[in-house]
C-alpha atoms as a PDB file:
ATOM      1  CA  UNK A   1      -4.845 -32.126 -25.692  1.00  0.00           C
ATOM      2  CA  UNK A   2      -5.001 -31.762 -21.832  1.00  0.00           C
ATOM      3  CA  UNK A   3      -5.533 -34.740 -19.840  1.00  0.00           C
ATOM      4  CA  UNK A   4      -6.432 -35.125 -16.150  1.00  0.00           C
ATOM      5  CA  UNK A   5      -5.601 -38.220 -14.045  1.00  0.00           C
ATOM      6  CA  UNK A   6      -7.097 -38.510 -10.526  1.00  0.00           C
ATOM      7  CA  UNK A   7      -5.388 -40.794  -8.496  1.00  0.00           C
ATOM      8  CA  UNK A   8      -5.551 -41.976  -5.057  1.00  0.00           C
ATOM      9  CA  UNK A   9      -3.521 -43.023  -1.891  1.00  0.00           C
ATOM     10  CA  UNK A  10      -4.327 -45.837  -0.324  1.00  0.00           C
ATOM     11  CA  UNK A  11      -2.365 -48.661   1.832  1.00  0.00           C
ATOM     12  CA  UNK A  12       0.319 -50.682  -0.241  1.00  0.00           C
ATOM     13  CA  UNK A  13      -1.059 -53.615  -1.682  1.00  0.00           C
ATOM     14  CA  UNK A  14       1.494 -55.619  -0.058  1.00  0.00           C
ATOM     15  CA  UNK A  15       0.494 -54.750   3.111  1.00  0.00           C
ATOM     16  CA  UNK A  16      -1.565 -57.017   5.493  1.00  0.00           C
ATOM     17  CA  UNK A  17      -4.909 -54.410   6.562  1.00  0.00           C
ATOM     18  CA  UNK A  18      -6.171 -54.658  10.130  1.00  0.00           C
ATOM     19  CA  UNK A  19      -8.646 -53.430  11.950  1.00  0.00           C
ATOM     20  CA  UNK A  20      -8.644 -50.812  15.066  1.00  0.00           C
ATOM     21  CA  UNK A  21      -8.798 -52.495  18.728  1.00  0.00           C
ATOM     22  CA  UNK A  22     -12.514 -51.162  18.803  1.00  0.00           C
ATOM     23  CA  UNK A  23     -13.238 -52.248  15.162  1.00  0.00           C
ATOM     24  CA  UNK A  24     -14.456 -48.464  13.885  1.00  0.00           C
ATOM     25  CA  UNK A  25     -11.928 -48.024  11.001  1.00  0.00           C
ATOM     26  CA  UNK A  26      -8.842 -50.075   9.739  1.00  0.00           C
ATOM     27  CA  UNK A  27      -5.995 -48.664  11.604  1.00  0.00           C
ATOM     28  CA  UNK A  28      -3.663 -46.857   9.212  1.00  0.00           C
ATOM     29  CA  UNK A  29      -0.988 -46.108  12.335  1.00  0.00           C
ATOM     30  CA  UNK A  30       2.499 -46.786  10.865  1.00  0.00           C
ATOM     31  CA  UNK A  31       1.373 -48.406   7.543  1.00  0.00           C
ATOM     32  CA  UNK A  32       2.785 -48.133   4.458  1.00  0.00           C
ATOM     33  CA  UNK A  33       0.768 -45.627   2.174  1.00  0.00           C
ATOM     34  CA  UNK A  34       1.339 -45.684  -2.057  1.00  0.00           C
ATOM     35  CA  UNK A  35      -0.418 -44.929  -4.869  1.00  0.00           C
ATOM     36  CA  UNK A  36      -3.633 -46.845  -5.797  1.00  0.00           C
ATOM     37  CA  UNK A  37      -1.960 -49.798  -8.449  1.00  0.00           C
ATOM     38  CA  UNK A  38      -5.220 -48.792 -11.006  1.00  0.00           C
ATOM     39  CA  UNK A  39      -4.221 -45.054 -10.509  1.00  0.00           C
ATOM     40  CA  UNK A  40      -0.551 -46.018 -11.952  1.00  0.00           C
ATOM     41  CA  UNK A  41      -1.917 -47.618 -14.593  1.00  0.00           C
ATOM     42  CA  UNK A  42      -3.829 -44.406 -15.788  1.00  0.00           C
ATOM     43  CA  UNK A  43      -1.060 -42.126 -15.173  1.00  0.00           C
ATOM     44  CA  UNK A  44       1.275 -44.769 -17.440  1.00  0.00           C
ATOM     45  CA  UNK A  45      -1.349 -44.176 -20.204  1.00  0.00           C
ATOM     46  CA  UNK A  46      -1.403 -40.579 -19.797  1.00  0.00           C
ATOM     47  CA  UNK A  47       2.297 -40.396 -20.323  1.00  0.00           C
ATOM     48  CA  UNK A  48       2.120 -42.578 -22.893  1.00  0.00           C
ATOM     49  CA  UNK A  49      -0.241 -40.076 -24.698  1.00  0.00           C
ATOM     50  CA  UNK A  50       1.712 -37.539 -24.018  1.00  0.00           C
ATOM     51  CA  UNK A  51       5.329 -39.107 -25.615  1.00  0.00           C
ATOM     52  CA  UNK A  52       3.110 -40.303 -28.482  1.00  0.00           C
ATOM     53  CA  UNK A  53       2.328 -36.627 -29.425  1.00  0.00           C
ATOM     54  CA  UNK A  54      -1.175 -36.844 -28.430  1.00  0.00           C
ATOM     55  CA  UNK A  55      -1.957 -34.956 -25.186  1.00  0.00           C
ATOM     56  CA  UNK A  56       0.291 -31.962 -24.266  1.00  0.00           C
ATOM     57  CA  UNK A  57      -0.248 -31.904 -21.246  1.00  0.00           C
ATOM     58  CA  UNK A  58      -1.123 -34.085 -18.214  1.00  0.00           C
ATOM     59  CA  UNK A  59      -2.328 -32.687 -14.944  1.00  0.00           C
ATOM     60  CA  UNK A  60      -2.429 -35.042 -11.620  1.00  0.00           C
ATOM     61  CA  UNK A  61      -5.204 -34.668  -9.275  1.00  0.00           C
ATOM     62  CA  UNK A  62      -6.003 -35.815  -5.790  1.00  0.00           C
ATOM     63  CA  UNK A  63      -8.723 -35.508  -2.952  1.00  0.00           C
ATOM     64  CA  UNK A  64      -7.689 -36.395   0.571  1.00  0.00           C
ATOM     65  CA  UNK A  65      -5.070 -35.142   3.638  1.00  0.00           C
ATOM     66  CA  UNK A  66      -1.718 -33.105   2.667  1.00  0.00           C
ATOM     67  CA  UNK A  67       0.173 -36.174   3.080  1.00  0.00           C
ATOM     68  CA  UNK A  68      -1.343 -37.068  -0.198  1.00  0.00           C
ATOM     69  CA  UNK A  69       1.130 -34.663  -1.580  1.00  0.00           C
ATOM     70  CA  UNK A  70       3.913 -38.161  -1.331  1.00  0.00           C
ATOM     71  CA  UNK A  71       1.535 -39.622  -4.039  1.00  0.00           C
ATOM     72  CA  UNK A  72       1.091 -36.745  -6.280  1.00  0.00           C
ATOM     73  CA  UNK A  73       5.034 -36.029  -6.246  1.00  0.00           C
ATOM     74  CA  UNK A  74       5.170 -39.941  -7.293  1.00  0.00           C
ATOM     75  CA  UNK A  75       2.617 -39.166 -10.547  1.00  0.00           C
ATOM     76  CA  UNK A  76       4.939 -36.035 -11.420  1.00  0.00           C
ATOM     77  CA  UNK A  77       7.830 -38.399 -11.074  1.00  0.00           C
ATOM     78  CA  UNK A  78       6.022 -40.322 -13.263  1.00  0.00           C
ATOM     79  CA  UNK A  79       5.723 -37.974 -16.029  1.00  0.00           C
ATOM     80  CA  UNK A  80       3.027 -35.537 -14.895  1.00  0.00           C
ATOM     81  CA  UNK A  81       3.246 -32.130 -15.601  1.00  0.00           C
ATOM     82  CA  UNK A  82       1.748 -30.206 -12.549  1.00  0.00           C
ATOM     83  CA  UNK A  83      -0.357 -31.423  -9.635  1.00  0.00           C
ATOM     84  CA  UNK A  84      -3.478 -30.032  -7.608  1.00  0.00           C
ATOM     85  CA  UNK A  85      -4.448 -31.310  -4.480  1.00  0.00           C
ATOM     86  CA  UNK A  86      -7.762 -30.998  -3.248  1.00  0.00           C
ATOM     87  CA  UNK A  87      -6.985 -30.710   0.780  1.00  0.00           C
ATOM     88  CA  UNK A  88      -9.546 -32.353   3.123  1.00  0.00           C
ATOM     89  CA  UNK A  89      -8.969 -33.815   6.274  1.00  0.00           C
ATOM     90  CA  UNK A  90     -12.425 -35.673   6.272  1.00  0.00           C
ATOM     91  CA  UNK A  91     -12.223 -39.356   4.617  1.00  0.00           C
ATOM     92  CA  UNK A  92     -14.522 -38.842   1.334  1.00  0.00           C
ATOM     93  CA  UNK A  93     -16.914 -40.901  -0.587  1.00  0.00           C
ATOM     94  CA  UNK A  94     -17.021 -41.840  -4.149  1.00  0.00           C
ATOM     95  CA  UNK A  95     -19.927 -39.095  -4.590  1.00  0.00           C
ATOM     96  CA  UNK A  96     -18.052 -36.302  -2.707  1.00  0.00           C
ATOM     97  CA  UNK A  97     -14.371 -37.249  -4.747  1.00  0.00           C
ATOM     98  CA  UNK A  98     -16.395 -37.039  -7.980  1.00  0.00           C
ATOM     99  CA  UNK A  99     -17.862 -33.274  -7.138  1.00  0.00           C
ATOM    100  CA  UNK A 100     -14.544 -31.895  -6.109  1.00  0.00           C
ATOM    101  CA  UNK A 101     -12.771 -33.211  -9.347  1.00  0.00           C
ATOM    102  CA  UNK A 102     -15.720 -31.935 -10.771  1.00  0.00           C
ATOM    103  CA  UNK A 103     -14.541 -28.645 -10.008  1.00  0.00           C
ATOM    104  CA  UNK A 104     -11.597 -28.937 -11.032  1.00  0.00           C
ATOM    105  CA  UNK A 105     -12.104 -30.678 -14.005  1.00  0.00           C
ATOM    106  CA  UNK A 106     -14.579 -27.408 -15.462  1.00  0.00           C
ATOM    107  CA  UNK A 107     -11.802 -25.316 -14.366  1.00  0.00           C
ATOM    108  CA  UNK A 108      -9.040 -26.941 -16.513  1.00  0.00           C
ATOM    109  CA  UNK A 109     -11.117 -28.320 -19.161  1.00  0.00           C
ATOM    110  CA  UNK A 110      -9.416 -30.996 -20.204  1.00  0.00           C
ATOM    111  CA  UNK A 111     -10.097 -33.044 -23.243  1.00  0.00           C
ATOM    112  CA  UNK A 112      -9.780 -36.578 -21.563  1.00  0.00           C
ATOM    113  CA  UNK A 113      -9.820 -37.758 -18.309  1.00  0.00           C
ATOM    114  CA  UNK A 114      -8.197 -40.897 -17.107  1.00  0.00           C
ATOM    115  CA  UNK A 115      -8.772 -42.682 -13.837  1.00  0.00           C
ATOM    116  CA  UNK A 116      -8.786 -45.863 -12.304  1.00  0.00           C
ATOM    117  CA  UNK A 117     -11.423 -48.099 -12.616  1.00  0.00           C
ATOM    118  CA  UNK A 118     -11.691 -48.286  -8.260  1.00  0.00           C
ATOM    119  CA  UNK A 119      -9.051 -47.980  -5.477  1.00  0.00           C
ATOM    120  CA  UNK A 120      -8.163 -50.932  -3.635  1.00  0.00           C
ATOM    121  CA  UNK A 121      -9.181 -49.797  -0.227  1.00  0.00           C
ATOM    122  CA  UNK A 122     -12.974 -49.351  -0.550  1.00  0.00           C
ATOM    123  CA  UNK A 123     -13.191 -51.118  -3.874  1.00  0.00           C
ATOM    124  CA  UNK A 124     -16.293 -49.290  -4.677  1.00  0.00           C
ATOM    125  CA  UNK A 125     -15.873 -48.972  -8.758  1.00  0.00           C
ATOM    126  CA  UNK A 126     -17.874 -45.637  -8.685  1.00  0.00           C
ATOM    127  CA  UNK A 127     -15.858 -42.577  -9.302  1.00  0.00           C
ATOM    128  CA  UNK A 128     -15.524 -42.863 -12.861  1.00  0.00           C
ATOM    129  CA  UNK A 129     -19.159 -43.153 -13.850  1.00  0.00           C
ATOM    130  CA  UNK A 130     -20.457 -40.463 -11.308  1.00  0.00           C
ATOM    131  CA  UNK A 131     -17.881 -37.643 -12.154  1.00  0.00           C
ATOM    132  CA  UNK A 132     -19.049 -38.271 -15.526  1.00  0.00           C
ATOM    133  CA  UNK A 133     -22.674 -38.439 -14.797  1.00  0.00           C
ATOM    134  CA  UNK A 134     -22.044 -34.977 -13.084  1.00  0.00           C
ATOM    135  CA  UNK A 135     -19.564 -33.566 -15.966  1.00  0.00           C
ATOM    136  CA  UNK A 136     -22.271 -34.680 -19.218  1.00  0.00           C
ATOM    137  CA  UNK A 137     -19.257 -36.763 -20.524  1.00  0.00           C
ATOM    138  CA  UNK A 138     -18.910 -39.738 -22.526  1.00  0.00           C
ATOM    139  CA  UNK A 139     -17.748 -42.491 -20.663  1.00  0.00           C
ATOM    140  CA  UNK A 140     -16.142 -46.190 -21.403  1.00  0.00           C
ATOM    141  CA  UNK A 141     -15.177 -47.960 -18.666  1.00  0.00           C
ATOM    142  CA  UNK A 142     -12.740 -50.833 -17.564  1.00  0.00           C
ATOM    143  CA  UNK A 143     -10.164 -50.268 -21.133  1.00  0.00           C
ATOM    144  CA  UNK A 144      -7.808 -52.601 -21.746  1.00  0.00           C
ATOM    145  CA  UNK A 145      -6.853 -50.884 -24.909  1.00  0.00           C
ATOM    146  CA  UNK A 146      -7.175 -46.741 -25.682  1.00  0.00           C
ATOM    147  CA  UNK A 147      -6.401 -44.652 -28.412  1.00  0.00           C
ATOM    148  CA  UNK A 148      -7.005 -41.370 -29.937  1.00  0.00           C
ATOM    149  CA  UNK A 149      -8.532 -40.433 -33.473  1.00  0.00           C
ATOM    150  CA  UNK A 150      -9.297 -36.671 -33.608  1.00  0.00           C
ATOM    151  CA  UNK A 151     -12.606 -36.048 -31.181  1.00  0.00           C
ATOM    152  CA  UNK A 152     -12.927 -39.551 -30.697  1.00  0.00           C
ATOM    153  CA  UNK A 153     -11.294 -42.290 -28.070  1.00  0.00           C
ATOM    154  CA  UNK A 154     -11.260 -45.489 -29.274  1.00  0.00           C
ATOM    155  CA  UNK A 155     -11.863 -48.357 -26.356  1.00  0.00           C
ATOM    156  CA  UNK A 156     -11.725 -51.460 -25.654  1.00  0.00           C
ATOM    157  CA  UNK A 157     -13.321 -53.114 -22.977  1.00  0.00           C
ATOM    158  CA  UNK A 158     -13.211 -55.654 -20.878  1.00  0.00           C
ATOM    159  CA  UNK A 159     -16.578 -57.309 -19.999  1.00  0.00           C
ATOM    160  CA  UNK A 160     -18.165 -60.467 -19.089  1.00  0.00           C
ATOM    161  CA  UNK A 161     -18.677 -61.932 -22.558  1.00  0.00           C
ATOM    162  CA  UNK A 162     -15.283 -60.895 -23.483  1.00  0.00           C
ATOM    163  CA  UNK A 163     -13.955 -57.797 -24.875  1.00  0.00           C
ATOM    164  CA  UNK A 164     -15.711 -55.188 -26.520  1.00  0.00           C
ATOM    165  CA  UNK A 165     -14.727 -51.775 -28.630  1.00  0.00           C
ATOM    166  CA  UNK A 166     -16.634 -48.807 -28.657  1.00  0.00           C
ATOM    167  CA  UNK A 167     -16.048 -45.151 -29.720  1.00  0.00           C
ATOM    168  CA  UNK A 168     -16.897 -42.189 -27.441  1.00  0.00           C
ATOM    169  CA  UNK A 169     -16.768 -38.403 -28.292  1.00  0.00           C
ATOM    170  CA  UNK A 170     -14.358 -36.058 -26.418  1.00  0.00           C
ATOM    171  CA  UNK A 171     -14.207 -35.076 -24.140  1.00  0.00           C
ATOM    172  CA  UNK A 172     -14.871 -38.371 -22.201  1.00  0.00           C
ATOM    173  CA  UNK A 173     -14.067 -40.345 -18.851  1.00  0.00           C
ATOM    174  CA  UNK A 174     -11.952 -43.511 -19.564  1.00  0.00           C
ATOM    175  CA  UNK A 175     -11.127 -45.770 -16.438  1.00  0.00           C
ATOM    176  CA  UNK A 176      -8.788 -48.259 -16.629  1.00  0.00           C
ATOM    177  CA  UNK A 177      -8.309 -52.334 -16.156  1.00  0.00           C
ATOM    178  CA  UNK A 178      -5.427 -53.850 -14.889  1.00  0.00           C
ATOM    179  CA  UNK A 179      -4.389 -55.320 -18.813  1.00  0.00           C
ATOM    180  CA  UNK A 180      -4.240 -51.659 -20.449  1.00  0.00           C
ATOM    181  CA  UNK A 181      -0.588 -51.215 -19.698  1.00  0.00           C
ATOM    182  CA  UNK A 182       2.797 -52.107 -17.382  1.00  0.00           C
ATOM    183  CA  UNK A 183       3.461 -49.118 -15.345  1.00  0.00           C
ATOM    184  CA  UNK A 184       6.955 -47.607 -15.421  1.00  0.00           C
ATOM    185  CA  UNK A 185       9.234 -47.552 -12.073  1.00  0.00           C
ATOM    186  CA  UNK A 186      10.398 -43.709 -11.826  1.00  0.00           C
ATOM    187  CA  UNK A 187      13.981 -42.902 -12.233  1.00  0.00           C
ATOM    188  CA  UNK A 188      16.374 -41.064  -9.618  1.00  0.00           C
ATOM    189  CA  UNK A 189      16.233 -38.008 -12.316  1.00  0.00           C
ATOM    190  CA  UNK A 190      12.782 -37.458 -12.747  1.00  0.00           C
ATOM    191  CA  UNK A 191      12.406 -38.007  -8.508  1.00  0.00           C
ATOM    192  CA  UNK A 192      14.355 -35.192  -8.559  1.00  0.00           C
ATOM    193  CA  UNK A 193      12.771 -33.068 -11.409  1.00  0.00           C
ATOM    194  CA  UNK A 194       9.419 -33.782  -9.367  1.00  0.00           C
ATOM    195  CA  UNK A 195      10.504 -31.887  -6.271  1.00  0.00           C
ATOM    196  CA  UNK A 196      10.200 -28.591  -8.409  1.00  0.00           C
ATOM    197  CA  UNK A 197       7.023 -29.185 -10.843  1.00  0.00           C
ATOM    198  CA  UNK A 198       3.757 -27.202  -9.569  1.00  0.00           C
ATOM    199  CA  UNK A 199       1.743 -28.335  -7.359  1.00  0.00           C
ATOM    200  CA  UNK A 200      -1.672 -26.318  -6.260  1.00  0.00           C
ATOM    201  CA  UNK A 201      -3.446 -27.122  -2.892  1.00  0.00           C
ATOM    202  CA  UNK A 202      -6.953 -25.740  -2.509  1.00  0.00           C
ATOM    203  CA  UNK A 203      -9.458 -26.938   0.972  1.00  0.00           C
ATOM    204  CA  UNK A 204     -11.981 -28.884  -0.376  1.00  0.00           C
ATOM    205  CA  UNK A 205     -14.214 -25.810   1.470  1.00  0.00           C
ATOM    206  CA  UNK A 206     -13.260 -23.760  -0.997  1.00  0.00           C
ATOM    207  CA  UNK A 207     -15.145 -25.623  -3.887  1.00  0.00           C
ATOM    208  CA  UNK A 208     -18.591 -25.018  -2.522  1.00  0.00           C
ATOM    209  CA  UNK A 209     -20.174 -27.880  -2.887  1.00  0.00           C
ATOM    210  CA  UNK A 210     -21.683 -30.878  -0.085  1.00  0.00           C
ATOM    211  CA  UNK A 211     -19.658 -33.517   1.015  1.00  0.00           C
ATOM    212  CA  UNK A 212     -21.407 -34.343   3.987  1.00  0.00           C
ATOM    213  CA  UNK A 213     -21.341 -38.504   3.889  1.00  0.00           C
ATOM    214  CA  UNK A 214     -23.951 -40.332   2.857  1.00  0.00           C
ATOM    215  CA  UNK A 215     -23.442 -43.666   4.243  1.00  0.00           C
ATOM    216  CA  UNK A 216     -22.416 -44.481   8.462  1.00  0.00           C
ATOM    217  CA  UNK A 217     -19.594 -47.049   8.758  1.00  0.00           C
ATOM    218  CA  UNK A 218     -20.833 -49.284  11.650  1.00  0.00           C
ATOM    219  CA  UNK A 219     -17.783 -51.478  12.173  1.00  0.00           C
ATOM    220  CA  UNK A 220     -14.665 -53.236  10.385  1.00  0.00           C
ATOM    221  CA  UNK A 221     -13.567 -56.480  10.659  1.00  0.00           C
ATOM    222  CA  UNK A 222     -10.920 -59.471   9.298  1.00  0.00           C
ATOM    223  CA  UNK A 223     -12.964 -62.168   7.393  1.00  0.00           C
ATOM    224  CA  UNK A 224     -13.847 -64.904   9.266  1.00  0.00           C
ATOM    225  CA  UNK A 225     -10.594 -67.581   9.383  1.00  0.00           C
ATOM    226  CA  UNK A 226     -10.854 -70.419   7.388  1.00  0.00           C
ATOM    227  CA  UNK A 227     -10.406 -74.011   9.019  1.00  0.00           C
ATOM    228  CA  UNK A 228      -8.042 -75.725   8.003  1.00  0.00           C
ATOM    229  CA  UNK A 229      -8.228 -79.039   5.415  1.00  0.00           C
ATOM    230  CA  UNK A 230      -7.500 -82.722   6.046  1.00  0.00           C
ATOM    231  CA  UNK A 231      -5.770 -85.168   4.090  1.00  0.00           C
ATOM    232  CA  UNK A 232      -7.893 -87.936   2.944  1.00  0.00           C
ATOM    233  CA  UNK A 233      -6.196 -91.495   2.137  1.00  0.00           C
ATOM    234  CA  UNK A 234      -8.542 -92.706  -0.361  1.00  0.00           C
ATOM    235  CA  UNK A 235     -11.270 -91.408  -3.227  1.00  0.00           C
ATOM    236  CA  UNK A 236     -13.761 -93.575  -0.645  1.00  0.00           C
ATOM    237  CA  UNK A 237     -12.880 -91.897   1.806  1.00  0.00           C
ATOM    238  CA  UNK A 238     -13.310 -88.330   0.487  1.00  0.00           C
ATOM    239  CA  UNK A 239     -16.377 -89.397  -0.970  1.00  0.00           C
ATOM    240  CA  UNK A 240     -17.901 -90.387   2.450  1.00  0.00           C
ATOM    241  CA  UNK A 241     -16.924 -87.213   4.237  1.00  0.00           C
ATOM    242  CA  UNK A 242     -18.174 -85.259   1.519  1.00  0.00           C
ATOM    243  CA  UNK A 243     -21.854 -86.879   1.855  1.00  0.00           C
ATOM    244  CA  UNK A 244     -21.675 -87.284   5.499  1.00  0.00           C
ATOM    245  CA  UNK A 245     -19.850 -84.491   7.046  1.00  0.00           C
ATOM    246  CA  UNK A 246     -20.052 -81.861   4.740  1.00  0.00           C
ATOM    247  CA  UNK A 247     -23.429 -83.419   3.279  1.00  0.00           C
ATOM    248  CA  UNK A 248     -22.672 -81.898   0.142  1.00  0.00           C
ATOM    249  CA  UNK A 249     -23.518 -85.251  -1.609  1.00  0.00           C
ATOM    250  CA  UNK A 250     -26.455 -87.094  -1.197  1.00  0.00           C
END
């Protein structure tokens, strides 16, 4: 079994975002870039495959700028075979992404394909479901628990009522919740052994397809700041700034 993981790079989770000075983007100068946290988690369970005797092979994919090269070498580090990046200077949307790995994904023909369930940047949660809208594939979103039983995934999701297991044919899109697994930290070794696996670039010209945008970004900005609370000395007290300050009592 082949399996395909996109992935994504985005700016560190730990790090505080801010806007540009003229509030048209969120400035990315000198920021720490790393892999999208739900794009570890799918390359974890890819690997995990993989050891398990399941999937022979596991192929990392990205769209963006060559510096997303960093990130890919981080999935082979991880335990991905090979890499391809799809090279575009041009900040994509979730309806462009899913027609390049499209591409690539009729090209390989993998069995399963295992991605994040959104990136943490644009937190858009669309990806998964369009690429396999596009592909014809079965698809189960937000797992929490995946496994393999000849042409079938099993999955469990999460949902609002709970949790909930379906089966899906293969090939299929799976994208992944935060509770499916623990991503592993890569070792000095396999850093190493990453430097050397393949890695294919190809300009996201090259794919012939559109991905002119379809949405204008008009401006970005920090959420409005919070005031700050008061202490109150008494229940009485809180009760009568509740109904006449706040008026949220009558």
């Amino acid at each position: 079994m082949k399996i395909i993981v996109p992935i994504k790079r985005v700016v560190d989770y730990n790090v505080k975002v801010r806007p540009l000075s003229d509030q048209s983007d969120v400035d990315l100068n000198n920021v720490k870039m790393s892999m999208n946290p739900f794009c570890e988690i799918a390359i974890e369970e890819a690997v995990r495959l993989k050891e398990a005797g399941t999937a022979t092979e596991v192929i990392a994919v990205t769209v963006g700028t060559s510096a997303s090269q960093e990130q890919l070498r981080t999935a082979l580090a991880l335990g991905a075979d090979r890499a391809i990046l799809i090279e575009t200077d041009v900040l994509l949307e979730p309806l462009a992404i899913a027609k390049a790995l499209a591409k690539v994904i009729e090209k390989e023909a993998p069995q399963l394909v295992i991605l994040g369930k959104q990136a943490i940047d644009g937190d858009n949660n669309q990806t998964g479901q369009m690429l396999a809208a596009l592909l014809g594939y079965a698809q189960a979103t937000f797992a929490s628990e995946l496994s393999i039983e000849h042409d079938f995934a099993s999955v469990t999701r999460e949902i609002d009522g709970g949790l909930q297991t379906i089966k899906v044919s293969l090939p299929a899109i799976v994208t992944t919740d935060l509770r499916l697994n623990e991503p592993r930290y890569a070792s000095l070794p396999n850093i190493m052994k990453a430097k050397k696996k393949e890695m294919d670039i190809h300009p996201v010209d090259s794919l012939g397809i559109d991905v002119s945008p379809r949405l204008e970004l008009i401006s970005v900005e920090p959420p409005a700041t919070r005031q700050a609370g008061i202490i109150v000395e008494s229940v009485e007290e809180l009760v009568s700034k509740l109904k006449n300050e706040a008026k949220v009592i009558s």
